[in-house]
N, C-alpha and C. Protein backbone atom coordinates (compact mmCIF):
# COMPACT_ATOMS: atom_id res chain seq x y z
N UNK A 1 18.86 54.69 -133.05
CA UNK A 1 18.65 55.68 -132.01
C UNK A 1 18.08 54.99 -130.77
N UNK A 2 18.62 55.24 -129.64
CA UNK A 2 18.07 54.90 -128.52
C UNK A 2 16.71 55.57 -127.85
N UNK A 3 16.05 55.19 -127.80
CA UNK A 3 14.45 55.39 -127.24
C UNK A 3 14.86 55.46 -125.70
N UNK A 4 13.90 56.40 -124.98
CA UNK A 4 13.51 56.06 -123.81
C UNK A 4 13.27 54.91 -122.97
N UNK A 5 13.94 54.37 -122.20
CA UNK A 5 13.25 52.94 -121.72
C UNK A 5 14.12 51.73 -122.31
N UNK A 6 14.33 51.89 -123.19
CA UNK A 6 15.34 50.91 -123.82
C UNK A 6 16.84 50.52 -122.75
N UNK A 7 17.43 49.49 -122.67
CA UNK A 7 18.38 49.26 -121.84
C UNK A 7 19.61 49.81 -122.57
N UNK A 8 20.40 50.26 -121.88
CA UNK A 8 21.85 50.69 -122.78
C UNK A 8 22.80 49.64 -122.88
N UNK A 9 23.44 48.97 -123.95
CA UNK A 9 24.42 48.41 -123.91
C UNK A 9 25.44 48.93 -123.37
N UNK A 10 25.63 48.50 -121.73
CA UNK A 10 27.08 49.49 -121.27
C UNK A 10 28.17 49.13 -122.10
N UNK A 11 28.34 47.89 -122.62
CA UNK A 11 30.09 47.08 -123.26
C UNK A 11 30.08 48.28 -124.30
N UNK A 12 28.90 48.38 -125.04
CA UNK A 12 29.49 49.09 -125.88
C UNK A 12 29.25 50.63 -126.05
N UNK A 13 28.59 51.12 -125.01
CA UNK A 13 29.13 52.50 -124.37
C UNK A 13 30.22 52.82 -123.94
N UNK A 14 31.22 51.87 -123.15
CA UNK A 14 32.15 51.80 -122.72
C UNK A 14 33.52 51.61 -123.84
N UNK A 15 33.25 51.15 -124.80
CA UNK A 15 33.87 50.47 -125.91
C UNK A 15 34.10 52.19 -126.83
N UNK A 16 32.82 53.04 -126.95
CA UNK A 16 32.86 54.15 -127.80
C UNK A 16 33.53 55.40 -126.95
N UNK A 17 33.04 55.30 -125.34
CA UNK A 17 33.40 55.98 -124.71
C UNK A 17 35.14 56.10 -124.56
N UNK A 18 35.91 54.85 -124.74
CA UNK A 18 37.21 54.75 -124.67
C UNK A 18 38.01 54.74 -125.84
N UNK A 19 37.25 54.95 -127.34
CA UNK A 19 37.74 55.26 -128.66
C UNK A 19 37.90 56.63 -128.42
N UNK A 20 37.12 57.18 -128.21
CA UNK A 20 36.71 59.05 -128.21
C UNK A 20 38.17 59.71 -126.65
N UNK A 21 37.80 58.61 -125.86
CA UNK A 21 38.64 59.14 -124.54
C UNK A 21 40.40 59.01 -125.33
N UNK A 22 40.97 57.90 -125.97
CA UNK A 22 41.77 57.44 -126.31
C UNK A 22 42.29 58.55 -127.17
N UNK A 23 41.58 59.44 -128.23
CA UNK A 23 41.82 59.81 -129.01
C UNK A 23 41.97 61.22 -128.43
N UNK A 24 41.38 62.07 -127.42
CA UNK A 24 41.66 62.93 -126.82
C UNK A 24 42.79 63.31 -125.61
N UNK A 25 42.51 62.16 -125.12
CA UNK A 25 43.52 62.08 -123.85
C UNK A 25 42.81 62.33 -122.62
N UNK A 26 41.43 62.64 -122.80
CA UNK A 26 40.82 63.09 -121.45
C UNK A 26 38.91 63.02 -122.01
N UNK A 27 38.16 62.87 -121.25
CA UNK A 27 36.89 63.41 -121.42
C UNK A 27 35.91 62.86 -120.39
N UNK A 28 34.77 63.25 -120.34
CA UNK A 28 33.95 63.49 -119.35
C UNK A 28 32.96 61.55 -119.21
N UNK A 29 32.98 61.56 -118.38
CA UNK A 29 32.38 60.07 -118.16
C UNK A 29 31.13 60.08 -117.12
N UNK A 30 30.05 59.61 -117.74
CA UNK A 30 28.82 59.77 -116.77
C UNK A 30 29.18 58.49 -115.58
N UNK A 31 28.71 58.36 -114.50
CA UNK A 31 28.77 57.45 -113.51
C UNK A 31 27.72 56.80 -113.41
N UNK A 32 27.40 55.78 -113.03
CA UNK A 32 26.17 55.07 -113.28
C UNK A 32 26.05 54.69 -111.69
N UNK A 33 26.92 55.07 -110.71
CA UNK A 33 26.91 54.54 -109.26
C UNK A 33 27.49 54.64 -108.13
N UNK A 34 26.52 54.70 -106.96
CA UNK A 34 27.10 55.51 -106.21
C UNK A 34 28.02 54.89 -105.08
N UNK A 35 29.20 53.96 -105.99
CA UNK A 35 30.30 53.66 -104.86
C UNK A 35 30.88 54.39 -104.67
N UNK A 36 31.21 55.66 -104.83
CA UNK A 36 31.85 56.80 -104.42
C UNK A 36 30.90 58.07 -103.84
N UNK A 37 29.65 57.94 -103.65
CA UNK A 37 29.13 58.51 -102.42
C UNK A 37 29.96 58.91 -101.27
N UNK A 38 29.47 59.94 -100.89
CA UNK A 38 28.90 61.02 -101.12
C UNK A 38 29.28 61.92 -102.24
N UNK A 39 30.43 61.63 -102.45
CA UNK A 39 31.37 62.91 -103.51
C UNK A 39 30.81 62.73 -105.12
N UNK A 40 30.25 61.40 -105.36
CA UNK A 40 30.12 61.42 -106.69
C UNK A 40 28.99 60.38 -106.86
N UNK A 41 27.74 61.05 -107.33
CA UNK A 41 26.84 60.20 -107.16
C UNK A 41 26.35 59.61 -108.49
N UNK A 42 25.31 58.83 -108.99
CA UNK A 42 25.11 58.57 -109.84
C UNK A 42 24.21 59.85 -111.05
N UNK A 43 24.57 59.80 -112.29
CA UNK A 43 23.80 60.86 -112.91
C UNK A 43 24.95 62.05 -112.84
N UNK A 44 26.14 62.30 -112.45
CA UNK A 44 27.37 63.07 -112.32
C UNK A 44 28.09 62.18 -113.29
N UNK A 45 29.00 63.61 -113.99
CA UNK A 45 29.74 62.86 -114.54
C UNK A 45 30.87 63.58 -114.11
N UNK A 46 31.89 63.07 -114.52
CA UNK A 46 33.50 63.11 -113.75
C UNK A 46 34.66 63.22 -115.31
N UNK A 47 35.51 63.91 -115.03
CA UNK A 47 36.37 64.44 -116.09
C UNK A 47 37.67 63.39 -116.10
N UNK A 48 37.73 62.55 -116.72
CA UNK A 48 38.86 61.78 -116.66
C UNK A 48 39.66 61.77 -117.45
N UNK A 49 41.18 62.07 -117.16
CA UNK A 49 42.57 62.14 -118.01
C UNK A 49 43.37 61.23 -117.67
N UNK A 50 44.24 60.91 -118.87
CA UNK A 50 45.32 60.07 -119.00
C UNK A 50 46.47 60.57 -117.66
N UNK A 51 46.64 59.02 -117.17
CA UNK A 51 47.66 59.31 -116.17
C UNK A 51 48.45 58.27 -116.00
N UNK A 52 49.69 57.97 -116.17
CA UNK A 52 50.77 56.68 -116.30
C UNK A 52 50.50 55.77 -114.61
N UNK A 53 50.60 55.18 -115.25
CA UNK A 53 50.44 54.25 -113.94
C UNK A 53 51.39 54.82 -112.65
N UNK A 54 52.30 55.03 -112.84
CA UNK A 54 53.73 55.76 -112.12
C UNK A 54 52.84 56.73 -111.66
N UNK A 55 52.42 57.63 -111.85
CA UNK A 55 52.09 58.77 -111.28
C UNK A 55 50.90 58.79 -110.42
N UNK A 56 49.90 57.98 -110.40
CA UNK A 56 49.41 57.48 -109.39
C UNK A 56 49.64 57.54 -108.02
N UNK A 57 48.67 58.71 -107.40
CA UNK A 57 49.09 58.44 -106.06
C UNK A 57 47.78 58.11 -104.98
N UNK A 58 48.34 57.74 -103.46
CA UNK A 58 47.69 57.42 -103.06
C UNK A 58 46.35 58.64 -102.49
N UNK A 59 45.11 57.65 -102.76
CA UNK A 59 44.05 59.40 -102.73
C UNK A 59 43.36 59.60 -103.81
N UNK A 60 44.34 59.61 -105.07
CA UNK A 60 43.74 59.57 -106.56
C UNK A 60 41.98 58.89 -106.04
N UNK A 61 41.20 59.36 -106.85
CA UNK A 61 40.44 58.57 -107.97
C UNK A 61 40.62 58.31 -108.80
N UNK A 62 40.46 56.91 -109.38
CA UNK A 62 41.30 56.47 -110.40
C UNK A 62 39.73 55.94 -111.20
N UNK A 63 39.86 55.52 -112.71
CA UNK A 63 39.24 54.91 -113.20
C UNK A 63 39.91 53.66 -113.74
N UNK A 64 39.22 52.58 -113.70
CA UNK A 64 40.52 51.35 -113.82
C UNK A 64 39.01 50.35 -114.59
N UNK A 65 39.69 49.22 -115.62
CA UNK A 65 38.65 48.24 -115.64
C UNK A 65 39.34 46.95 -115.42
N UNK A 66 37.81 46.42 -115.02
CA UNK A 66 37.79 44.89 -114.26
C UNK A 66 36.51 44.22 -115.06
N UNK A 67 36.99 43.24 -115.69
CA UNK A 67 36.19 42.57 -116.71
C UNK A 67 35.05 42.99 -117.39
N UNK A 68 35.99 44.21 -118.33
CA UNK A 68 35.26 44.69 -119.11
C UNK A 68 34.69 46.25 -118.73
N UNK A 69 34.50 46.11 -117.31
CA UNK A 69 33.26 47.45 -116.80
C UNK A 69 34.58 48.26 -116.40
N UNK A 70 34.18 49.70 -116.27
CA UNK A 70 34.73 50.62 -116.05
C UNK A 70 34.25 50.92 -114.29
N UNK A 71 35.37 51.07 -113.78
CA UNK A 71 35.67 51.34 -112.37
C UNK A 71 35.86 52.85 -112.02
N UNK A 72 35.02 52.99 -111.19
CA UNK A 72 35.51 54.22 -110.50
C UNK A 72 35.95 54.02 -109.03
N UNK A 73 37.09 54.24 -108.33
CA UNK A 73 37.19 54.21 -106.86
C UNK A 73 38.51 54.94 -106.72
N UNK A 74 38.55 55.39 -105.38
CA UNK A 74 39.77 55.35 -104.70
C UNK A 74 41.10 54.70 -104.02
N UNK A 75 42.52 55.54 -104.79
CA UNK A 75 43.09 54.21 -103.97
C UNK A 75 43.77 54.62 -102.85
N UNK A 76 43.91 53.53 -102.28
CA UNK A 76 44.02 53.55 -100.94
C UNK A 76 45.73 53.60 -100.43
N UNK A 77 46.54 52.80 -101.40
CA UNK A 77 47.81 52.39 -101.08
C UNK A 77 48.22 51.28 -102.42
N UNK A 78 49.42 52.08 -102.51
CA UNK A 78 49.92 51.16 -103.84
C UNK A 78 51.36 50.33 -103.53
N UNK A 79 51.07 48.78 -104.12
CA UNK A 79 51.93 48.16 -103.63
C UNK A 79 52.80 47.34 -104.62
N UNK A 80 54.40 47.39 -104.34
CA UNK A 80 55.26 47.42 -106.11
C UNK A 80 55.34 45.64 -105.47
N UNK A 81 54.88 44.85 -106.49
CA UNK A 81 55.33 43.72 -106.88
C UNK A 81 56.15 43.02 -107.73
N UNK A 82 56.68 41.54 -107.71
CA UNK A 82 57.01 41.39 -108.57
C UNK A 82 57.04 41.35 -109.98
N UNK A 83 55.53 41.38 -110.20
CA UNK A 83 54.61 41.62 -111.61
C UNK A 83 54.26 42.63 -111.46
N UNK A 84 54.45 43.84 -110.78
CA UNK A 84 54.30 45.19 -111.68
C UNK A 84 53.76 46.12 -110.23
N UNK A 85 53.13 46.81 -110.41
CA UNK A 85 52.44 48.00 -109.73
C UNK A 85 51.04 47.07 -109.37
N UNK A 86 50.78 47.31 -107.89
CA UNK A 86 49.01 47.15 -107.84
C UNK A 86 48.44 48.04 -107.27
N UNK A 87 47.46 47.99 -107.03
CA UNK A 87 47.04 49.42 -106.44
C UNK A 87 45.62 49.19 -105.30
N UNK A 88 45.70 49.17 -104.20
CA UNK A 88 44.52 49.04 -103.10
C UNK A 88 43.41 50.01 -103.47
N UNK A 89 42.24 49.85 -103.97
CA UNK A 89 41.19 50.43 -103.93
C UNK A 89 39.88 50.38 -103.02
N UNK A 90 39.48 50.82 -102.82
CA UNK A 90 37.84 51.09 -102.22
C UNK A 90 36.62 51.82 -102.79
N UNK A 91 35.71 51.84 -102.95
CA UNK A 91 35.34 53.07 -103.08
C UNK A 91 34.54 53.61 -101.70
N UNK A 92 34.05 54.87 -101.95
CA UNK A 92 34.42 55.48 -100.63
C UNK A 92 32.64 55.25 -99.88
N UNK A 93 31.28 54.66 -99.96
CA UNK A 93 30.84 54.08 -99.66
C UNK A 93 30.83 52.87 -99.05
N UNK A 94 31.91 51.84 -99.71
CA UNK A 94 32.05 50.70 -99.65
C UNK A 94 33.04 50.51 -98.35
N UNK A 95 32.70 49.18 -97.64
CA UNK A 95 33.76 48.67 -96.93
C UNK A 95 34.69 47.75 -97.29
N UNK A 96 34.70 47.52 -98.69
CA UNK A 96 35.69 46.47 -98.95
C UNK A 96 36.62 47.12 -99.99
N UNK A 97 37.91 46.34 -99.56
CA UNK A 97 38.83 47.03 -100.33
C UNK A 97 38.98 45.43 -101.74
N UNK A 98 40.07 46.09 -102.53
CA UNK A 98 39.76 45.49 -103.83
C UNK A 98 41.52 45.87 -104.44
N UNK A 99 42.02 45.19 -105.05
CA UNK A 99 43.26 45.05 -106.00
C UNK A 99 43.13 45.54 -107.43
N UNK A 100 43.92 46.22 -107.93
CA UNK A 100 43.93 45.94 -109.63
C UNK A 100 45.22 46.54 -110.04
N UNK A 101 45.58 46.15 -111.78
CA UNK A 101 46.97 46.49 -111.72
C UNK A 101 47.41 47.57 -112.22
N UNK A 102 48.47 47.89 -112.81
CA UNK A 102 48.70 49.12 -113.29
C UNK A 102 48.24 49.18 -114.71
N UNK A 103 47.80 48.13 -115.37
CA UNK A 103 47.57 47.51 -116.57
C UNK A 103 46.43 48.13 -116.68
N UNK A 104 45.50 47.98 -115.61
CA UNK A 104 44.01 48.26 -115.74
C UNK A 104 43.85 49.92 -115.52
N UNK A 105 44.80 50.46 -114.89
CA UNK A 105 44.61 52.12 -115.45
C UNK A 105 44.14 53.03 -116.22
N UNK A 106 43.28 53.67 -116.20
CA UNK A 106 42.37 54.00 -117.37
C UNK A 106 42.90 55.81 -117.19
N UNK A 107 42.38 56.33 -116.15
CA UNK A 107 42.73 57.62 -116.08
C UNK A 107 42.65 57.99 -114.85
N UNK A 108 43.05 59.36 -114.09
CA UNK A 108 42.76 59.90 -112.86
C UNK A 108 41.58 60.67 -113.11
N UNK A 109 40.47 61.16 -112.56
CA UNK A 109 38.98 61.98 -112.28
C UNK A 109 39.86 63.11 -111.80
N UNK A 110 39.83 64.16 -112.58
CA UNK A 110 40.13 65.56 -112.48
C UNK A 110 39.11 66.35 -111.90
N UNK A 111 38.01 66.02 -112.20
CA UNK A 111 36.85 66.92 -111.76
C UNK A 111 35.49 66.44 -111.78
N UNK A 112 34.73 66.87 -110.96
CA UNK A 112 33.02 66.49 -110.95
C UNK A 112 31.94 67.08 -111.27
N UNK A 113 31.05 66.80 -111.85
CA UNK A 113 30.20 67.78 -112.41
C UNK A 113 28.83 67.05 -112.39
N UNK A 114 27.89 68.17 -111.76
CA UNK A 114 26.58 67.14 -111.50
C UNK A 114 25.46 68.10 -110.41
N UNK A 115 24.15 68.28 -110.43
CA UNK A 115 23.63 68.65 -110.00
C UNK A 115 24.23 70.28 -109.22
N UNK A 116 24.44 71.41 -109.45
CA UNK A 116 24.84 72.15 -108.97
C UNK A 116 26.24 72.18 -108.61
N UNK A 117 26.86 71.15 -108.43
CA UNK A 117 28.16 71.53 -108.11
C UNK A 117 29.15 71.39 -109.50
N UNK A 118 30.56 71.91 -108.97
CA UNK A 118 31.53 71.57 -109.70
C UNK A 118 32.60 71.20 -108.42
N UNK A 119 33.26 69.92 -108.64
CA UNK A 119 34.78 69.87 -107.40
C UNK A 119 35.76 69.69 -108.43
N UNK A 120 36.68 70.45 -108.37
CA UNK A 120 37.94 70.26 -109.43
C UNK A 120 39.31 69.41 -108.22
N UNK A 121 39.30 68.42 -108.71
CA UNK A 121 39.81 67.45 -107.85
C UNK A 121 41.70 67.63 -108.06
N UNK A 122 42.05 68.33 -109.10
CA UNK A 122 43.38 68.57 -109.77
C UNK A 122 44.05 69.70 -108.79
N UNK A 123 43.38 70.45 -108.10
CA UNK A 123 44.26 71.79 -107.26
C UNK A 123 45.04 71.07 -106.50
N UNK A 124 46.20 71.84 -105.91
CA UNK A 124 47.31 71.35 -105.06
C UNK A 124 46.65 70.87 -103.80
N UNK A 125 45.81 71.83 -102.96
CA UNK A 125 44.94 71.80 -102.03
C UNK A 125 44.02 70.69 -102.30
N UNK A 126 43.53 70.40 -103.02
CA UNK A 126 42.22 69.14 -103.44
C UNK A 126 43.35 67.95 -103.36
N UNK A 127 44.42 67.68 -104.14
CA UNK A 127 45.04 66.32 -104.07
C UNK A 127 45.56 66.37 -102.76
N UNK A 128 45.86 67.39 -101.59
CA UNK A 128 46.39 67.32 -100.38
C UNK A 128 45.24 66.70 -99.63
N UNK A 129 43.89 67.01 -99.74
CA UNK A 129 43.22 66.82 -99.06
C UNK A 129 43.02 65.16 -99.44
N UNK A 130 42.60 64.47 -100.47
CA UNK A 130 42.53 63.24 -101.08
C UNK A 130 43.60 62.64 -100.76
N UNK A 131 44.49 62.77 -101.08
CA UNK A 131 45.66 62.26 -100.08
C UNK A 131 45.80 62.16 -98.01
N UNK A 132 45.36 62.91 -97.77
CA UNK A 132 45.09 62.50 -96.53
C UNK A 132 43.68 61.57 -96.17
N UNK A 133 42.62 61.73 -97.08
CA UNK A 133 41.83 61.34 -96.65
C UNK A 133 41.58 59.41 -97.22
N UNK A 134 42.38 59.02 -98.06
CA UNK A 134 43.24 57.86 -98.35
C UNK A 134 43.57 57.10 -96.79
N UNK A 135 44.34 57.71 -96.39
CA UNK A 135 44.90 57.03 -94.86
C UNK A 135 44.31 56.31 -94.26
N UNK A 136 43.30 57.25 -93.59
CA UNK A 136 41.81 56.41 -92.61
C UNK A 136 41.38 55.72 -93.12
N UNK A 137 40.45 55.92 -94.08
CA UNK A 137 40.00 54.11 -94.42
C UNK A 137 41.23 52.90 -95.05
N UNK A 138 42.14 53.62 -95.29
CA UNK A 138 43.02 52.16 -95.46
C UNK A 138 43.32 51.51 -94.15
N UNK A 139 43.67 52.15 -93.24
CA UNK A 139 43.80 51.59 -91.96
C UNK A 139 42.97 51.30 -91.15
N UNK A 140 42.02 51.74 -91.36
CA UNK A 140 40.96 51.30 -90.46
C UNK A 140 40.02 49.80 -91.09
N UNK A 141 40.19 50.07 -92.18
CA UNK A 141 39.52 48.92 -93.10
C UNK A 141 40.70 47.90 -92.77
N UNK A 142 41.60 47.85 -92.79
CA UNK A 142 42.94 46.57 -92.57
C UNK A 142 42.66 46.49 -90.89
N UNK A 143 42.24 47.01 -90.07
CA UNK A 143 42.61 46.42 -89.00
C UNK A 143 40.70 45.88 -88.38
N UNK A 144 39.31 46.64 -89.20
CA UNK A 144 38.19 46.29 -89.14
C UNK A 144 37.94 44.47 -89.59
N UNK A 145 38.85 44.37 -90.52
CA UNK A 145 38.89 42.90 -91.75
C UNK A 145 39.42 42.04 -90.36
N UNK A 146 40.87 42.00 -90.19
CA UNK A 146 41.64 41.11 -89.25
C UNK A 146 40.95 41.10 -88.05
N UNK A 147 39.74 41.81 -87.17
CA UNK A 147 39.03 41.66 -86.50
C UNK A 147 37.92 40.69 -86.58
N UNK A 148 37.32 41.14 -88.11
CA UNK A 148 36.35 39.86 -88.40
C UNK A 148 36.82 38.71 -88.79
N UNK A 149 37.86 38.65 -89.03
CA UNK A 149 38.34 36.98 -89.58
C UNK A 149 38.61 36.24 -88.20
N UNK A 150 38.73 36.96 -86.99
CA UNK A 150 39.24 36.13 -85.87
C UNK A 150 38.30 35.31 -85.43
N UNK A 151 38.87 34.12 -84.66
CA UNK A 151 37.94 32.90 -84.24
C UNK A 151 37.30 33.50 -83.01
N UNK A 152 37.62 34.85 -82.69
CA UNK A 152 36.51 35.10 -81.20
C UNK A 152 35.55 36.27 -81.49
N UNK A 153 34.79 35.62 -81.03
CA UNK A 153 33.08 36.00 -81.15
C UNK A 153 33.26 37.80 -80.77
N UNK A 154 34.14 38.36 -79.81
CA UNK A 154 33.85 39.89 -79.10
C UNK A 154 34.59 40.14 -80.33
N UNK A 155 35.98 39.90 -80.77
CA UNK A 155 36.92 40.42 -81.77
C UNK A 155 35.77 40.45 -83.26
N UNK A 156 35.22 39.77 -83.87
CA UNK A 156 34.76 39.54 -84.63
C UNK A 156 33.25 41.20 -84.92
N UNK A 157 32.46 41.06 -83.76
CA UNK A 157 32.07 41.78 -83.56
C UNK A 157 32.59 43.56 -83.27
N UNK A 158 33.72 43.52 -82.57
CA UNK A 158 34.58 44.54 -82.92
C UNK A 158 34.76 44.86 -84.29
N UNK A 159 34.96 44.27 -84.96
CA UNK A 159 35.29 44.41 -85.98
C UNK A 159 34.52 45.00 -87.06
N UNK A 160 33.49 44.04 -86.68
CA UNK A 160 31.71 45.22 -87.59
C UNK A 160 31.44 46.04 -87.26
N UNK A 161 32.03 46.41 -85.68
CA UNK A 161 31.55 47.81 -85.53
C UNK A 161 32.21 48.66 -85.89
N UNK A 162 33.66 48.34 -85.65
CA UNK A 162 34.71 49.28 -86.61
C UNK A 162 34.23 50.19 -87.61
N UNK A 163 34.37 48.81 -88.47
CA UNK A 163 34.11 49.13 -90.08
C UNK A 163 32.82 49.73 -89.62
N UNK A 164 31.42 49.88 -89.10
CA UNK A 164 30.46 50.71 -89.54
C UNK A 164 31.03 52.07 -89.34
N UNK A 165 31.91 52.34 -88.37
CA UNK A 165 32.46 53.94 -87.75
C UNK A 165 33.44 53.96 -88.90
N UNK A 166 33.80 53.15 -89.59
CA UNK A 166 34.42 53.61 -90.51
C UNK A 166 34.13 54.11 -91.63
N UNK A 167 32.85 53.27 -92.13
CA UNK A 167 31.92 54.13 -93.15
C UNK A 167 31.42 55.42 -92.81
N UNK A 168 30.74 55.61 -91.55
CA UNK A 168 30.30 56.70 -91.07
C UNK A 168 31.38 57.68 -91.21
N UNK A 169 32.48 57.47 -90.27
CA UNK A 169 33.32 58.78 -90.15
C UNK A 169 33.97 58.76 -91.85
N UNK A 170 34.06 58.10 -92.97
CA UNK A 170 34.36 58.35 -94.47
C UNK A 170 33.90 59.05 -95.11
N UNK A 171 32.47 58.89 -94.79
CA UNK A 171 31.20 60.14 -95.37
C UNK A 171 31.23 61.21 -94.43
N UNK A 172 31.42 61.49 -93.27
CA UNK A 172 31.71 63.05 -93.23
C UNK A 172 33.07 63.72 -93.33
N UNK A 173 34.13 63.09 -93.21
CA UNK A 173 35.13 63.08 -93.91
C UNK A 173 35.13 63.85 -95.01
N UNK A 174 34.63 62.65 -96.38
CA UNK A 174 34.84 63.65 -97.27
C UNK A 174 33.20 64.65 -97.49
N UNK A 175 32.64 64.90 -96.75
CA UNK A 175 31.52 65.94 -96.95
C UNK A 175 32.16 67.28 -96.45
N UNK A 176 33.40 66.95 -95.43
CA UNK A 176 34.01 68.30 -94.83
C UNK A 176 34.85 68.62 -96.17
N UNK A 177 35.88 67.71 -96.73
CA UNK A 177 36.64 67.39 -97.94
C UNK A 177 35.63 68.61 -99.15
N UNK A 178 34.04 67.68 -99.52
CA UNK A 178 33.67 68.56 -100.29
C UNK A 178 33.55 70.16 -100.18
N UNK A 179 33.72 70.82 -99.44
CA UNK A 179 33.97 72.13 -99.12
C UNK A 179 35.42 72.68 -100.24
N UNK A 180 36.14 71.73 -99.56
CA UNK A 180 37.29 71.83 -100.36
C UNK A 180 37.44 71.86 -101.25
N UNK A 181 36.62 70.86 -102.68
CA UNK A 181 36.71 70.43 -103.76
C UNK A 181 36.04 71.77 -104.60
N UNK A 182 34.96 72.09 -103.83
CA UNK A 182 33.82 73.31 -104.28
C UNK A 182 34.77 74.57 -104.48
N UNK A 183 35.19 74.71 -102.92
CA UNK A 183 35.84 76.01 -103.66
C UNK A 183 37.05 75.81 -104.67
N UNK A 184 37.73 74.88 -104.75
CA UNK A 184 38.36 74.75 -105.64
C UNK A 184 37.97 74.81 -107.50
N UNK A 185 36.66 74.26 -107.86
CA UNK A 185 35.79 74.19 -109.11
C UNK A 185 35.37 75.47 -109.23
N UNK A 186 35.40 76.35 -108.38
CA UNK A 186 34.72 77.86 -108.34
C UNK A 186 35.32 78.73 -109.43
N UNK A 187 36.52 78.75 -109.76
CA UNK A 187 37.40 79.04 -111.18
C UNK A 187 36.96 78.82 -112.04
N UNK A 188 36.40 77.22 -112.28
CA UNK A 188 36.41 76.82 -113.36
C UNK A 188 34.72 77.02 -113.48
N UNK A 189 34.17 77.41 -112.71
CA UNK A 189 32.35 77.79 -113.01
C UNK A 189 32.17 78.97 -113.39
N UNK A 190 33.41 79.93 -113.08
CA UNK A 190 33.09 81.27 -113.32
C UNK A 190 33.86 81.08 -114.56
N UNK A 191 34.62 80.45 -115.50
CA UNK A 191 35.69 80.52 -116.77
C UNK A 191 34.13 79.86 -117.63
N UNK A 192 32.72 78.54 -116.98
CA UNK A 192 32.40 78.33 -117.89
C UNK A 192 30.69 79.32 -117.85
N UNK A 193 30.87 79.69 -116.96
CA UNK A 193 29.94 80.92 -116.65
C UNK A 193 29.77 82.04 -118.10
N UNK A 194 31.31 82.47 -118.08
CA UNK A 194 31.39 83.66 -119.02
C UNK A 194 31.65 83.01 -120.61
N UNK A 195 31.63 81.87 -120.62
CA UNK A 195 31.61 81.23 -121.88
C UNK A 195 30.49 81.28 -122.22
């Protein structure tokens, strides 16, 4: 039994968590972090289902792993290679974007659950909105990067400032977004309301 205070073996939280997920096809996953701030903070957990790599779109939250740990982020833009499907991620705090393959697919985040709210991320309206909101930081993050890599000092600096307006305008973005997600979970609070 785990005591208070004791450290958790994540490998093998992660290890039991994906026997139990495997065997259902879907289940609820606590987050341990807040690269997806504002929408999903740490101490929330998030409803994750099986989703083929194919069906993946851009916007998803995806859960994916990368040596070993379980990923939560958004992707940004998916790109078909010769070795398979990859998929541009971020998460939506973060300014850096990140690769992984279709291999590493774990599930799509259907829904959020955590301190008062519920966002059911699955409505037609919720993936419209996630889907648009995908766009801006992919583009703005690709053209913030090629600013800082340049050999001139104003471009370079452009470039950090970008990307800070890009973090900024991401988080109210999706804080307008969470409106969206809320009323959308509102179904499913009143279905676990009367349960």
């Amino acid at each position: 039994m785990i005591q208070t205070g004791e450290p958790i073996n994540r490998a093998l939280s992660n290890e039991l968590w994906m026997e139990l997920y495997n065997k259902k096809g879907q289940g609820w996953l606590p987050v341990l972090t807040d690269s997806m701030a504002p929408l999903i903070h740490p101490g929330d957990q998030i409803m994750v289902s099986k989703v083929p790599a194919e069906q993946v779109r851009s916007g998803d939250i995806i859960v994916f792993s990368r040596n070993g740990e379980l990923i939560v982020h958004r992707v940004l833009k998916i790109r078909l290679t010769n070795s398979g499907i990859r998929f541009v991620e971020k998460g939506d705090s973060s300014g850096v974007c990140g690769l992984f393959s279709s291999d590493d697919v774990i599930g799509r985040v259907t829904m959020v659950k955590g301190k008062g709210k519920i966002f059911n991320l699955n409505s037609p309206l919720s993936r419209l909105t996630s889907r648009a909101l995908s766009v801006w930081p992919y583009w703005t993050s690709a053209i913030a990067t090629r600013l800082r890599a340049s050999s001139n000092k104003n471009l370079r600096r452009a470039g950090r400032v970008l990307l800070r307006l890009l973090l900024l305008s991401s988080n109210v973005l999706i804080r307008i977004c969470c409106v969206v997600w809320y009323v959308s979970g509102m179904k499913y609070r009143k279905n676990a309301e009367s349960n």
